[in-house]
N, C-alpha and C. Protein backbone atom coordinates (compact mmCIF):
# COMPACT_ATOMS: atom_id res chain seq x y z
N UNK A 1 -101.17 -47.68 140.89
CA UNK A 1 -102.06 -47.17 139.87
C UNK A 1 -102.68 -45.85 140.30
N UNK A 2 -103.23 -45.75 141.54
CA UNK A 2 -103.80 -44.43 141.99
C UNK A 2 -102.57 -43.61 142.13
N UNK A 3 -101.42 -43.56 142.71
CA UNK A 3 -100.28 -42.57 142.50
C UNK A 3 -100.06 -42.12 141.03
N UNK A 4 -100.25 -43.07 139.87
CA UNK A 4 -99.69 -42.64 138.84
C UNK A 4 -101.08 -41.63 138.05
N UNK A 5 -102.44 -41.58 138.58
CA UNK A 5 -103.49 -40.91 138.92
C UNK A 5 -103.29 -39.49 139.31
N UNK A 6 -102.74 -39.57 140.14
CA UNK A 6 -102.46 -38.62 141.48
C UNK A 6 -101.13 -37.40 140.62
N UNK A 7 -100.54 -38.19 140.09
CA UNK A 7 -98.80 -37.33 139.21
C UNK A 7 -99.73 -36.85 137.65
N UNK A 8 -100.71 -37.73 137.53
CA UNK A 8 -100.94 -36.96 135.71
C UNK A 8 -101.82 -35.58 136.64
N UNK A 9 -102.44 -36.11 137.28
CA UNK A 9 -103.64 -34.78 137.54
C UNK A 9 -102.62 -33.29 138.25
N UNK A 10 -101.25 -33.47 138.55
CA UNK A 10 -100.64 -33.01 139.29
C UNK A 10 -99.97 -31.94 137.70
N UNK A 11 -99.43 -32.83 137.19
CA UNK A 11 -99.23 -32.57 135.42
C UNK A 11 -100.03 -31.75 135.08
N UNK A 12 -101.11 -32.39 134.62
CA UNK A 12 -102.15 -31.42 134.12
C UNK A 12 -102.49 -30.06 135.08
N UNK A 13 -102.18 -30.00 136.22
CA UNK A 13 -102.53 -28.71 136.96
C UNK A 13 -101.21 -27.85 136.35
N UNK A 14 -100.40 -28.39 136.57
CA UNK A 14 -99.18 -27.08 136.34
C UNK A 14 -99.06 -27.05 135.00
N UNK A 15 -99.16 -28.22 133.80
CA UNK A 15 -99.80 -27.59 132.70
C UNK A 15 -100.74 -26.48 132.09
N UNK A 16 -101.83 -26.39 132.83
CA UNK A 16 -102.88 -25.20 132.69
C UNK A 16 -102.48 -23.97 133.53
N UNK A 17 -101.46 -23.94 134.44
CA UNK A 17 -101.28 -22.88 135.41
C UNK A 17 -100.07 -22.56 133.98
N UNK A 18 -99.26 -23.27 133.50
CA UNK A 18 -98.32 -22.41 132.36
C UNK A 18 -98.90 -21.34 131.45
N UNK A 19 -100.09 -22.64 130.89
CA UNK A 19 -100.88 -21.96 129.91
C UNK A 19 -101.88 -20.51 130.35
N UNK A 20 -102.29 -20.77 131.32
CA UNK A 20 -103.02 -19.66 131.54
C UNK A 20 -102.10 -18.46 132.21
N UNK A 21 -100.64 -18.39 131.81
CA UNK A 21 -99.97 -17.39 132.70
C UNK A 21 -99.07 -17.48 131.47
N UNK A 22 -99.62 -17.82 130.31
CA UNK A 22 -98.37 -17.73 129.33
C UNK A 22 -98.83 -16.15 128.70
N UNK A 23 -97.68 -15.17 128.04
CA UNK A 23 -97.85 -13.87 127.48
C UNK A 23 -97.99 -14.13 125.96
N UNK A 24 -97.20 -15.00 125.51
CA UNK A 24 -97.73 -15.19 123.64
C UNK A 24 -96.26 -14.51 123.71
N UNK A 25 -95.84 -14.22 121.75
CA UNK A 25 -94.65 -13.63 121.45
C UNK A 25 -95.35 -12.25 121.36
N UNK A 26 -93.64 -11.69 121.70
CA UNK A 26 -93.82 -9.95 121.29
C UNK A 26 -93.73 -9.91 120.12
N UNK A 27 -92.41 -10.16 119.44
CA UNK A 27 -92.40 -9.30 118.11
C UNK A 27 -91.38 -10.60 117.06
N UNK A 28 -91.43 -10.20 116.01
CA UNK A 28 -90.88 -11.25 115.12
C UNK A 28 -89.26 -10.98 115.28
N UNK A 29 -88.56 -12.37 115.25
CA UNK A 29 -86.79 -12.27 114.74
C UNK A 29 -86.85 -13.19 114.53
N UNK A 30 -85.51 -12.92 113.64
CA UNK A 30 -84.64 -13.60 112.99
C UNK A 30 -84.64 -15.05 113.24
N UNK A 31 -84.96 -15.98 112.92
CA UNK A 31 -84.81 -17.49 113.16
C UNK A 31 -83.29 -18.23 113.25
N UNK A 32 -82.36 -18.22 114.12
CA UNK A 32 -81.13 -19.01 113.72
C UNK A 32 -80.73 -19.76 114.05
N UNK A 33 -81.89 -20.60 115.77
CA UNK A 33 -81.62 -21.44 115.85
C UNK A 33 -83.13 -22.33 116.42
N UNK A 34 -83.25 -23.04 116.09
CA UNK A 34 -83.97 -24.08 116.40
C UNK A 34 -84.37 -25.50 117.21
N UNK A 35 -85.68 -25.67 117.97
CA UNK A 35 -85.58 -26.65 118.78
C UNK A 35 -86.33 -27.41 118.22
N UNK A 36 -86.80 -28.77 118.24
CA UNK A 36 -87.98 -29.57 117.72
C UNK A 36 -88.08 -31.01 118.28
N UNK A 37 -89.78 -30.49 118.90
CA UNK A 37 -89.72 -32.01 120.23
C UNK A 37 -90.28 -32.51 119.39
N UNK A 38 -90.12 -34.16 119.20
CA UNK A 38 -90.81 -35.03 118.05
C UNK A 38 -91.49 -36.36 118.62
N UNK A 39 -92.09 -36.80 118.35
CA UNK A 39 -92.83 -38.05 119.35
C UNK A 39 -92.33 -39.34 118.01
N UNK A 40 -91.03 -39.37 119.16
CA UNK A 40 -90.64 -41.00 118.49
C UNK A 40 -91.11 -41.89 118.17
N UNK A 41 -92.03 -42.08 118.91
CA UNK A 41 -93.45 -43.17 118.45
C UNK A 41 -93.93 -42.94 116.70
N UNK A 42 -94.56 -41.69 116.41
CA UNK A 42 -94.91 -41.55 115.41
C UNK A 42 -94.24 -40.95 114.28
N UNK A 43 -92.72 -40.63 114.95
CA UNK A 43 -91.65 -40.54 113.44
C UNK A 43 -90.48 -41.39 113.60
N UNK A 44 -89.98 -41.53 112.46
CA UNK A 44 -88.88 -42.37 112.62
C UNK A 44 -87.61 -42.04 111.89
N UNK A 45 -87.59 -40.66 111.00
CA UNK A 45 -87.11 -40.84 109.93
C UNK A 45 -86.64 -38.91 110.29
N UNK A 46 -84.81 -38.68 110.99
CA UNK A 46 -84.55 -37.71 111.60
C UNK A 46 -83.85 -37.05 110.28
N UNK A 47 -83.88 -37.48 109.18
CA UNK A 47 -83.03 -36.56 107.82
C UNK A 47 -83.90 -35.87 107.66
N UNK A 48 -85.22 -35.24 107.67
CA UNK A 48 -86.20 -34.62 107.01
C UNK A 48 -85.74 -33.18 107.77
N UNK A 49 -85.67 -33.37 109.15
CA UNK A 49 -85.60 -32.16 110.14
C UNK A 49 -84.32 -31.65 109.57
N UNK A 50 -83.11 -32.96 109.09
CA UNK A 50 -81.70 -31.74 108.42
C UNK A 50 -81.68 -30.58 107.80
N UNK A 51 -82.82 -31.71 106.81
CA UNK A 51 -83.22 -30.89 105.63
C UNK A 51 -84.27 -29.44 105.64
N UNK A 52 -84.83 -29.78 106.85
CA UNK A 52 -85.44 -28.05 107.36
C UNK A 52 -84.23 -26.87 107.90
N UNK A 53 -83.30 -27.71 107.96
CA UNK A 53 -82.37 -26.35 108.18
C UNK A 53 -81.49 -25.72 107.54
N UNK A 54 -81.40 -26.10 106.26
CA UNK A 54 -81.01 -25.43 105.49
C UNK A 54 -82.05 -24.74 104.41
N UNK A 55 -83.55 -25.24 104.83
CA UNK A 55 -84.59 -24.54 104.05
C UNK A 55 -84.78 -23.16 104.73
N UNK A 56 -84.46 -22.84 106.30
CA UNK A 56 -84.66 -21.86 107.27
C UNK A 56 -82.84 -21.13 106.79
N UNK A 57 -82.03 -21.49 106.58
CA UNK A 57 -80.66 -21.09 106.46
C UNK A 57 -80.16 -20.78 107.91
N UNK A 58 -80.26 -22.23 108.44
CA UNK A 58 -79.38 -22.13 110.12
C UNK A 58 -78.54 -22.78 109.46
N UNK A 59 -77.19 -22.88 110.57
CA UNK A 59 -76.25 -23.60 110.71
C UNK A 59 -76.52 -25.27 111.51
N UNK A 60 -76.60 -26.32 111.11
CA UNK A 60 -77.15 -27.04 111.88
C UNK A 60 -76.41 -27.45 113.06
N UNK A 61 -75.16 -27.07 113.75
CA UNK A 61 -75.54 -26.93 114.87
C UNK A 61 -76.32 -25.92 115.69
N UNK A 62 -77.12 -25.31 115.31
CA UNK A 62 -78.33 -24.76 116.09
C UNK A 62 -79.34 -25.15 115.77
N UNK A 63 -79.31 -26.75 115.27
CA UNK A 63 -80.57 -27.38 115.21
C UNK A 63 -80.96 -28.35 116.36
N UNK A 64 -81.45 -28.69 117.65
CA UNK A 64 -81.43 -29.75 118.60
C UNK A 64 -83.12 -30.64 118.62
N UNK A 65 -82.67 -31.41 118.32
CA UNK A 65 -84.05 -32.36 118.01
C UNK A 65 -83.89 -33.26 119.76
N UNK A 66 -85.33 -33.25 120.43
CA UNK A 66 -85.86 -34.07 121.26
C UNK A 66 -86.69 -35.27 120.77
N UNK A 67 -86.70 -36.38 121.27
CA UNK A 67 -87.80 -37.44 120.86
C UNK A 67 -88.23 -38.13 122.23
N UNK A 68 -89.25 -37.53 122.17
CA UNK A 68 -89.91 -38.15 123.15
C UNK A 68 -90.22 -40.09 122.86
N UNK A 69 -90.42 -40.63 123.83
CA UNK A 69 -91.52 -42.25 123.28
C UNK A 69 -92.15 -42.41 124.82
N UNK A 70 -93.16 -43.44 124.33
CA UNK A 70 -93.57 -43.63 125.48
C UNK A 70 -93.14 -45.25 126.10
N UNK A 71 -91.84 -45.49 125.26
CA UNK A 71 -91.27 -46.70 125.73
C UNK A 71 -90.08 -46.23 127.11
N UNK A 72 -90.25 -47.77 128.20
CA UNK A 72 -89.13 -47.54 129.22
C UNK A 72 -87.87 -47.27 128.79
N UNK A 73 -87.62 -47.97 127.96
CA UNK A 73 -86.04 -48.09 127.23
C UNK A 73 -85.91 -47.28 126.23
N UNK A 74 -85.36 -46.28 126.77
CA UNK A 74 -84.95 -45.32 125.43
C UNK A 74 -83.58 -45.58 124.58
N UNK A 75 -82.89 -46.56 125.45
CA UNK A 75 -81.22 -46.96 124.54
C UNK A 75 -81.80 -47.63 122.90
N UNK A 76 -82.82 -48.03 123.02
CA UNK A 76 -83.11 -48.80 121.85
C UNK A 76 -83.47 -47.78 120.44
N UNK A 77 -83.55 -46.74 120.66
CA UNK A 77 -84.02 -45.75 119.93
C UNK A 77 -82.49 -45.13 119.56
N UNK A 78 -82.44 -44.48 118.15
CA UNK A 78 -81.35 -44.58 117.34
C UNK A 78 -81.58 -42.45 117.83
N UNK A 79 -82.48 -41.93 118.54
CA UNK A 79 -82.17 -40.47 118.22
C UNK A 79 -80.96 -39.90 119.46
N UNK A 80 -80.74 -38.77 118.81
CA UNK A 80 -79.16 -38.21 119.94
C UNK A 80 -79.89 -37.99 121.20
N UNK A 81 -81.18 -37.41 121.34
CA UNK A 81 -81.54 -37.41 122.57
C UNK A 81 -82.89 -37.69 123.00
N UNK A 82 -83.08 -38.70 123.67
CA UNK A 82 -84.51 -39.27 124.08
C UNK A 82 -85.00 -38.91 125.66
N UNK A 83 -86.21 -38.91 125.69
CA UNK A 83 -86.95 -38.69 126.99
C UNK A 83 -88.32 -39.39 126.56
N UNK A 84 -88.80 -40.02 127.95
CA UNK A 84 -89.88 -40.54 128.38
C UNK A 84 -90.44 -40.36 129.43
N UNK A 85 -91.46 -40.96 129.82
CA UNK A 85 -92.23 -40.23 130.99
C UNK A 85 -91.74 -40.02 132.62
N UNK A 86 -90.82 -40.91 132.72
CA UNK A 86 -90.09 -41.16 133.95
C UNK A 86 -89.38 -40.26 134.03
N UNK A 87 -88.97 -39.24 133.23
CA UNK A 87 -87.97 -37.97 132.88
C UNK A 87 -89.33 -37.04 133.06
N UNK A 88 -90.20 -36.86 133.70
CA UNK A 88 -91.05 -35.95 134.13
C UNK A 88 -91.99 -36.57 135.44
N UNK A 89 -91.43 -35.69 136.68
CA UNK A 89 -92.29 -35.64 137.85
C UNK A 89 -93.12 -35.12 138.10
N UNK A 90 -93.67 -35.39 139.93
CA UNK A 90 -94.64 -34.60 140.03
C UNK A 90 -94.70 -32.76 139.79
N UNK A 91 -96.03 -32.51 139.23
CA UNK A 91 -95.74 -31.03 138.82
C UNK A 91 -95.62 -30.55 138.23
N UNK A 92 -95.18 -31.68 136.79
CA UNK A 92 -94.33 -31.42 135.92
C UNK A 92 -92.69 -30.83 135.84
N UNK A 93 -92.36 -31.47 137.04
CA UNK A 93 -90.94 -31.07 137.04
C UNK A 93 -89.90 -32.25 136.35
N UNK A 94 -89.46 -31.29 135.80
CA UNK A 94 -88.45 -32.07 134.70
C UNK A 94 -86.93 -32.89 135.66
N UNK A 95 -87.12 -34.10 135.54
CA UNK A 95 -86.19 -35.00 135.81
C UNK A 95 -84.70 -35.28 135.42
N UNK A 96 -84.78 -34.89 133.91
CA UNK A 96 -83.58 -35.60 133.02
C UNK A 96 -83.11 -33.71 132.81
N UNK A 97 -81.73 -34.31 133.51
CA UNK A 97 -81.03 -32.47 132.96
C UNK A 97 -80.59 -31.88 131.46
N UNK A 98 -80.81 -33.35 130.76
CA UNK A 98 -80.40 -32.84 128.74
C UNK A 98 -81.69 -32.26 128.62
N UNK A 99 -82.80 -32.74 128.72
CA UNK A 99 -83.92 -32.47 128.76
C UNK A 99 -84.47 -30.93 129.41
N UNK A 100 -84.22 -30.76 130.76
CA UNK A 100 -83.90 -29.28 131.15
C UNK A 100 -83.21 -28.13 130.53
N UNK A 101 -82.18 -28.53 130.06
CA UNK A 101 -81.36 -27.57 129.58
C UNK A 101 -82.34 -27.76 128.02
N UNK A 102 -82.24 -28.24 127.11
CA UNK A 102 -83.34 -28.40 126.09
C UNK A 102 -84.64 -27.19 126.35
N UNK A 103 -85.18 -27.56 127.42
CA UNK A 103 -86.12 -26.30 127.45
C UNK A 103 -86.42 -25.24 127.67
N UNK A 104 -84.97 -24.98 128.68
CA UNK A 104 -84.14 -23.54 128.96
C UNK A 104 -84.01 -22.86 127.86
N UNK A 105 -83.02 -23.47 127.10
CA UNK A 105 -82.97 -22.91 126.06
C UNK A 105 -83.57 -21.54 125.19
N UNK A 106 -83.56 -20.97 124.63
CA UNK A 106 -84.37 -19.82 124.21
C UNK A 106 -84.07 -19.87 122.88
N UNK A 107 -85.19 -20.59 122.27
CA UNK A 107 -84.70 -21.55 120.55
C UNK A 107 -85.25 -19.66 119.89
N UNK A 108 -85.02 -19.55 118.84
CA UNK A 108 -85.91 -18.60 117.81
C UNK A 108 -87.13 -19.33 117.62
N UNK A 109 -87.14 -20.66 117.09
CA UNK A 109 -88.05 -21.20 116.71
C UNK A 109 -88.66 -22.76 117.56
N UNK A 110 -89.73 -23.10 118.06
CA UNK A 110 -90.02 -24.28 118.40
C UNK A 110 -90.81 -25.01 117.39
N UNK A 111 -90.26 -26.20 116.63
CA UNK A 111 -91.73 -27.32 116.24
C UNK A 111 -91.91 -28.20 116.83
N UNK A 112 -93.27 -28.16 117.41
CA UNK A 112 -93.78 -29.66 118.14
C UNK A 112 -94.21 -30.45 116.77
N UNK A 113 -93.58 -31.58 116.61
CA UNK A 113 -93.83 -32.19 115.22
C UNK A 113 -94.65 -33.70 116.38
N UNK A 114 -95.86 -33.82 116.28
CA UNK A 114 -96.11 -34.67 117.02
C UNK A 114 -97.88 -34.83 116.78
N UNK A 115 -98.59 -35.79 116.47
CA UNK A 115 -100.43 -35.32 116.84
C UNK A 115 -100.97 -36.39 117.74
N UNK A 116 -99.87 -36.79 118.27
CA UNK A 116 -101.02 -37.80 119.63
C UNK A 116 -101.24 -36.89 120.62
N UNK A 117 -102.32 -37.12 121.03
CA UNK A 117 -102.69 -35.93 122.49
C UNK A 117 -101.92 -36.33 123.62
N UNK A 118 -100.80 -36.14 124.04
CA UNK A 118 -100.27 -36.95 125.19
C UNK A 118 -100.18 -35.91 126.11
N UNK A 119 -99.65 -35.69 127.31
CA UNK A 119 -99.90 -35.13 128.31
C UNK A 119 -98.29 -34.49 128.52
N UNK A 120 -97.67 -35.27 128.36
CA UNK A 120 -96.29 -35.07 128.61
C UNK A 120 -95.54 -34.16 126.90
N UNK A 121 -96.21 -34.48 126.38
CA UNK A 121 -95.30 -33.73 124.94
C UNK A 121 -95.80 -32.06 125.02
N UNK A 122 -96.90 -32.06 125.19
CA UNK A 122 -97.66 -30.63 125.39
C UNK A 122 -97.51 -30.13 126.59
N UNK A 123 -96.87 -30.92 128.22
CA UNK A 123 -96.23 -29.62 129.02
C UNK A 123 -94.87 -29.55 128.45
N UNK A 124 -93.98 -30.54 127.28
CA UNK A 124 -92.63 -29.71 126.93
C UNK A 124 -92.43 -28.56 126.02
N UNK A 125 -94.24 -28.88 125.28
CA UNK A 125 -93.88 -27.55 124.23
C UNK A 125 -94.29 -26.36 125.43
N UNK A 126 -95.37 -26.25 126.07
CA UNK A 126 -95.95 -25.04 127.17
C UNK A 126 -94.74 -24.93 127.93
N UNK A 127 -93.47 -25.30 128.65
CA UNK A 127 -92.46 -24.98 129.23
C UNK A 127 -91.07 -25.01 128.75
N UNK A 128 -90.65 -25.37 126.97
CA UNK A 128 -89.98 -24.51 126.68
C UNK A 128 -90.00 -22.85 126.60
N UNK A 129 -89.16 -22.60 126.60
CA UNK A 129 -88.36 -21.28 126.40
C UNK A 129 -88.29 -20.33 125.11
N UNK A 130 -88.90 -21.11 123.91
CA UNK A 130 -88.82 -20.82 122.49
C UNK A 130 -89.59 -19.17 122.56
N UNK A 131 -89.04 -18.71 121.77
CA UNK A 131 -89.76 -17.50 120.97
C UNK A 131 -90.54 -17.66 120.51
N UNK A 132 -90.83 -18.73 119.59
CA UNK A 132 -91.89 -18.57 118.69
C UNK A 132 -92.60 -20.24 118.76
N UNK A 133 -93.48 -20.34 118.46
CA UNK A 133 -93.61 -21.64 118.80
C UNK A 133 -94.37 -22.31 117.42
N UNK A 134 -94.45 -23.34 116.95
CA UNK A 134 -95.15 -23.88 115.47
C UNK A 134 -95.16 -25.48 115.58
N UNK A 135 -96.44 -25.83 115.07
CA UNK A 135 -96.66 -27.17 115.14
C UNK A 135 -97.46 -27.59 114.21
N UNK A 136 -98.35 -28.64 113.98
CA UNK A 136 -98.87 -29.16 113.34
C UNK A 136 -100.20 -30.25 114.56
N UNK A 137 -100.01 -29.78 116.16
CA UNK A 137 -101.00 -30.11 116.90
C UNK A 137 -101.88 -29.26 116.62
N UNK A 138 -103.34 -29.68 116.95
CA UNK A 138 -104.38 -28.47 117.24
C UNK A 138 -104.99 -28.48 117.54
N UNK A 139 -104.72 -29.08 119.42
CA UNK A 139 -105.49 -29.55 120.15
C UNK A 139 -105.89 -28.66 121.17
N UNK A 140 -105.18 -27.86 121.58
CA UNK A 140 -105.19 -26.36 122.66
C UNK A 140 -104.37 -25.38 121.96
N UNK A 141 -105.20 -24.39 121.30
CA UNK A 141 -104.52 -23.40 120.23
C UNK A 141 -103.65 -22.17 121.62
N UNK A 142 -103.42 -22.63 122.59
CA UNK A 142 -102.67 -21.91 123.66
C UNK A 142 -101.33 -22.28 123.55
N UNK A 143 -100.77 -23.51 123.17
CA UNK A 143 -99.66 -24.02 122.75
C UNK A 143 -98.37 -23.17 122.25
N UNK A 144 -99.02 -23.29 121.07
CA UNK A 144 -98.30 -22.87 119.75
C UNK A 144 -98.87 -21.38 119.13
N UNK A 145 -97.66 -20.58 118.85
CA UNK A 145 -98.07 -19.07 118.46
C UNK A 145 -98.74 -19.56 116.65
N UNK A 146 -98.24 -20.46 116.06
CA UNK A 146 -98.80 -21.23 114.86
C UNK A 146 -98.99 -22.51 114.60
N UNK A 147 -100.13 -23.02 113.91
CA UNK A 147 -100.35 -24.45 113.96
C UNK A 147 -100.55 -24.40 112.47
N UNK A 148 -99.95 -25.62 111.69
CA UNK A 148 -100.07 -25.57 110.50
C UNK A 148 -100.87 -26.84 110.18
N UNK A 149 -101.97 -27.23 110.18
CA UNK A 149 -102.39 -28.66 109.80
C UNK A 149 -102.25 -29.17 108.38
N UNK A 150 -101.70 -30.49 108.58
CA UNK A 150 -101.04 -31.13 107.70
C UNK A 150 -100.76 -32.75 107.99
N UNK A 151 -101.04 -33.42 107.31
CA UNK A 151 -100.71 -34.69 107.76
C UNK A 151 -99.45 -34.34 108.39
N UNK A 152 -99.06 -36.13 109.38
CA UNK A 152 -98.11 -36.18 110.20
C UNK A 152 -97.11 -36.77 108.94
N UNK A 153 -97.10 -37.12 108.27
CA UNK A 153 -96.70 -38.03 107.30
C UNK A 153 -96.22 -37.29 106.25
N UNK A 154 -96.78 -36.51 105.86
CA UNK A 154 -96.25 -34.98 104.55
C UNK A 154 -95.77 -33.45 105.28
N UNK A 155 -94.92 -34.23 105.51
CA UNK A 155 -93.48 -33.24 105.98
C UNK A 155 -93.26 -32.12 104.28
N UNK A 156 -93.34 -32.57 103.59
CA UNK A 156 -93.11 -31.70 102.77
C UNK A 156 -93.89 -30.38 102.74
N UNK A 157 -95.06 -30.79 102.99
CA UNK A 157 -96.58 -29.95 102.93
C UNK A 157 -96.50 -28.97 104.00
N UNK A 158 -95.74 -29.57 105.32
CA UNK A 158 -95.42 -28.85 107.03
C UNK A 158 -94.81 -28.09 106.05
N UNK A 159 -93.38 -28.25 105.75
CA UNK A 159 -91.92 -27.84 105.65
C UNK A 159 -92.67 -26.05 104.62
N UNK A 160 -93.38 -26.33 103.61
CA UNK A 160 -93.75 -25.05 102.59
C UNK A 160 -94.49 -24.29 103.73
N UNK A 161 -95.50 -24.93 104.21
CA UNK A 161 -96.59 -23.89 104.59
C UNK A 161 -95.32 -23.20 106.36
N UNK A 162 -94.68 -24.21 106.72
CA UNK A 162 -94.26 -22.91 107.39
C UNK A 162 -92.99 -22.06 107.09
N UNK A 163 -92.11 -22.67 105.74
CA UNK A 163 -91.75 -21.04 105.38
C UNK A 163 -92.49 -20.18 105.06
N UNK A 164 -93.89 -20.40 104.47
CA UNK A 164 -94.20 -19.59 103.74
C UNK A 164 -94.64 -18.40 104.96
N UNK A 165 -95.24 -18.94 106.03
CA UNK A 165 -95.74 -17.93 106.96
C UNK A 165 -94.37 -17.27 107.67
N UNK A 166 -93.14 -18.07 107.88
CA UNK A 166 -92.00 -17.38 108.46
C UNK A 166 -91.55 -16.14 107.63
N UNK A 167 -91.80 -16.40 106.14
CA UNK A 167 -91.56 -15.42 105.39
C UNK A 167 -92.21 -14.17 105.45
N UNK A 168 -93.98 -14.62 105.46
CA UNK A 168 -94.86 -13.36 105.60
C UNK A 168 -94.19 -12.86 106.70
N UNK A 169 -93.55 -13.52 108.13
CA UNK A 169 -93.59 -12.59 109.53
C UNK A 169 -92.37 -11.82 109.51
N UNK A 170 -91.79 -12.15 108.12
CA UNK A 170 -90.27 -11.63 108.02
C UNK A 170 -88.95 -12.12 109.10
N UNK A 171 -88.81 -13.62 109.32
CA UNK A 171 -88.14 -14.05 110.16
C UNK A 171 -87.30 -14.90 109.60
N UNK A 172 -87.52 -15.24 108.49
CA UNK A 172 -86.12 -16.14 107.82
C UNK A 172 -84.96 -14.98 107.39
N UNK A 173 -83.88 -15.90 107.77
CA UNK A 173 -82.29 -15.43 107.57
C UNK A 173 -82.08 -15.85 106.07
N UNK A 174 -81.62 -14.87 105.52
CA UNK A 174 -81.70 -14.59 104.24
C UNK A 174 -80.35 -14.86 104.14
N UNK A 175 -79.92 -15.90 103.28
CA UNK A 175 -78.54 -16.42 102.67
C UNK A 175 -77.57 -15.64 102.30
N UNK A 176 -76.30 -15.45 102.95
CA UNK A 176 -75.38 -14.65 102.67
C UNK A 176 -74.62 -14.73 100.94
């Protein structure tokens, strides 16, 4: 119990050393491909995110959805790719290599679609790689370059309000 003490406070340090050494985005592009960490716990239902990518006009393979849970057993969970806490060490060093490469990545766009305060979902959004970052948390406005509040539940309500701002920043790919 005191080790597992000892690894969050270890977390939370290199969490705030991201954040406080993070630069923010430079400049707006083009959106074409997309990452989105989702907290399995509180969604269940992965057609909605399809359906955001053809509202953005990606190709959906440049769509890669993460789901976090905070269950041991991730086989039981129906998403293509799961992570849980055991897939993050001390430091916050990332354990699971789908998961690594996931945050390597250099998405156009990140959504943290998630509002439990957990410790582990907020160092994956602070140590992806994304350009741009958008959520619907708004718990440390250091996160995310946009937070759209909105129920967790009215995806529809997310889905408008952030074309509508991708539009103002001039970053949606405009349909051939």
């Amino acid at each position: 119990m005191i080790l597992k003490g000892f690894k969050e406070n270890s977390i939370k340090k290199h969490l705030q050393s991201i954040l406080n050494n993070s630069e923010g985005t430079s400049k707006a592009q083009v959106i074409e491909s997309v990452g989105i960490i989702v907290n399995a716990d509180e969604v269940a239902n992965l057609e909605m995110f399809n359906a955001l990518t053809s509202s953005l006009h990606i190709l959906p393979n440049k769509l890669k959805i993460i789901a976090y849970t905070e269950a041991k057993n991730t086989e039981l969970l129906s998403w293509e790719s799961c992570c849980n806490p055991k897939d993050i060490g001390w430091k916050g060093a990332i354990l699971n290599t789908e998961l690594e490469t996931f945050l390597n990545t250099k998405y156009d766009l990140l959504i943290s679609f998630y509002t439990t305060d957990t410790l582990h979902l907020k160092l994956l959004t602070a140590k992806s790689k994304a350009h741009f970052k958008a959520s619907i948390f708004q718990e440390d406005e250091r996160l995310n370059d946009l937070i759209i509040q909105t129920p967790l539940t009215d995806f529809d309500a997310f889905e408008t309000e952030l074309l509508k701002y991708l539009q103002v920043f001039k970053t949606l790919k405009h349909e051939a």
